[in-house]
Protein backbone atom coordinates (compact mmCIF):
# COMPACT_ATOMS: atom_id res chain seq x y z
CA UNK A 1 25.48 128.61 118.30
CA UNK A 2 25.85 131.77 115.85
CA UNK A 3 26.81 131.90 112.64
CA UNK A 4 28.38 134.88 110.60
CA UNK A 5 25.99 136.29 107.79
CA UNK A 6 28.48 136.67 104.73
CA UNK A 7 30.38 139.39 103.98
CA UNK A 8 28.56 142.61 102.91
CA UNK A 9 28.51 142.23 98.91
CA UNK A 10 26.22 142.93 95.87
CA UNK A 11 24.74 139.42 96.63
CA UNK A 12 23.59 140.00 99.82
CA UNK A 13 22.31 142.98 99.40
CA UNK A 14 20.26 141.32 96.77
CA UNK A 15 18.99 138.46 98.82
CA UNK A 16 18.34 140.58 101.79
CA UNK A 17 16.15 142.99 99.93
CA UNK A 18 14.56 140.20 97.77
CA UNK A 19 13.76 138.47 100.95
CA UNK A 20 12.14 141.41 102.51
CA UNK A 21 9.75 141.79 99.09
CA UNK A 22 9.12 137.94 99.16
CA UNK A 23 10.31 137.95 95.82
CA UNK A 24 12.99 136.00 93.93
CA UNK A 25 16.32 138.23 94.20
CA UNK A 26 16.95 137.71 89.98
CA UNK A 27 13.75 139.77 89.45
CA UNK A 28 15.79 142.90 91.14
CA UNK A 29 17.21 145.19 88.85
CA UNK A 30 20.02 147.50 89.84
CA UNK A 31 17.16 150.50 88.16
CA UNK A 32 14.46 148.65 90.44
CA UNK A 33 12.97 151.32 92.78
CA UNK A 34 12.00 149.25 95.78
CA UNK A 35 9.00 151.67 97.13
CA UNK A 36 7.29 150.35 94.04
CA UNK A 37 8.07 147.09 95.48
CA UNK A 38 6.49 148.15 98.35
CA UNK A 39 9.39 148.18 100.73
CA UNK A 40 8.62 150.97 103.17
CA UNK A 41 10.87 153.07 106.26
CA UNK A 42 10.08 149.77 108.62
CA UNK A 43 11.66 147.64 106.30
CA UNK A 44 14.30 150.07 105.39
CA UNK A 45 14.97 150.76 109.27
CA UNK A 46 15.48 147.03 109.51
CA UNK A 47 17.71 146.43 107.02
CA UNK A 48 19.99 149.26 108.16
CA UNK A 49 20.39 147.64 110.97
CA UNK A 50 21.29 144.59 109.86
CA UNK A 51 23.98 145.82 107.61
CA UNK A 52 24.84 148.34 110.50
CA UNK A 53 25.26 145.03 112.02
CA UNK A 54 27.71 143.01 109.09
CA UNK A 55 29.98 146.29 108.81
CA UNK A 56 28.75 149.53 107.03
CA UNK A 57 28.73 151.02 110.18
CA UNK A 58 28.16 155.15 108.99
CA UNK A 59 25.36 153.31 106.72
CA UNK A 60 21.91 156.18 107.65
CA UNK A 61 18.27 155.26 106.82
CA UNK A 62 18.69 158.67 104.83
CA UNK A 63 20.99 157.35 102.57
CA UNK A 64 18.92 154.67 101.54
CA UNK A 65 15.27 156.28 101.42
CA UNK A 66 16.95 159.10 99.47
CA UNK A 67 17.14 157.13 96.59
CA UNK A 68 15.73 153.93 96.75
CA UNK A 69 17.14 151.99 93.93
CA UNK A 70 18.95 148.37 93.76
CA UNK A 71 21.39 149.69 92.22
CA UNK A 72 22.29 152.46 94.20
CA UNK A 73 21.70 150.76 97.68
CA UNK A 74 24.61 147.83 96.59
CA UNK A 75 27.55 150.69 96.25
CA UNK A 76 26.40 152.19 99.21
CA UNK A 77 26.33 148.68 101.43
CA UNK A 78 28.95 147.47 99.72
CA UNK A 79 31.28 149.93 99.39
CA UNK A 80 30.51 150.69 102.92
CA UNK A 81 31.88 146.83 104.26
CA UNK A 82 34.92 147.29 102.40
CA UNK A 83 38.07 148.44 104.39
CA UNK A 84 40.86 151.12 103.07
């Protein structure tokens, strides 16, 4: 029995990451730089993946250790699930 993780959105980004940091997802700011967090390129790797996975298919780990803000991540992951 599978189920379907919802739709790539500024939510789940959100819980995903939150739930990587073992932290509550409303204390994530889009400015919140998540290597302060201490989310490192394992986690990162893995969450690529994942969202590989739900639909931003040209998503890199590049583009997400690059800069390594909230903010920045969700209109990458996002953006990236959302057809033309």
């Amino acid at each position: 029995m599978s189920t379907t993780p919802p739709p790539l959105s500024a939510e789940r980004v959100r819980a995903d990451v939150a739930e990587l940091l073992g932290c509550d997802p409303t204390e994530l700011t889009p400015e919140t730089d998540l290597f302060d967090l201490g989310l490192d390129s394992v986690r990162i790797m893995g969450l690529v993946e994942r969202w590989r996975a739900a639909g931003a298919t040209g998503l890199e780990f590049a583009d997400l250790a690059e800069q390594p803000e909230l903010g920045r991540w969700t209109a990458l992951v996002a953006g990236a699930g959302k057809s033309a």
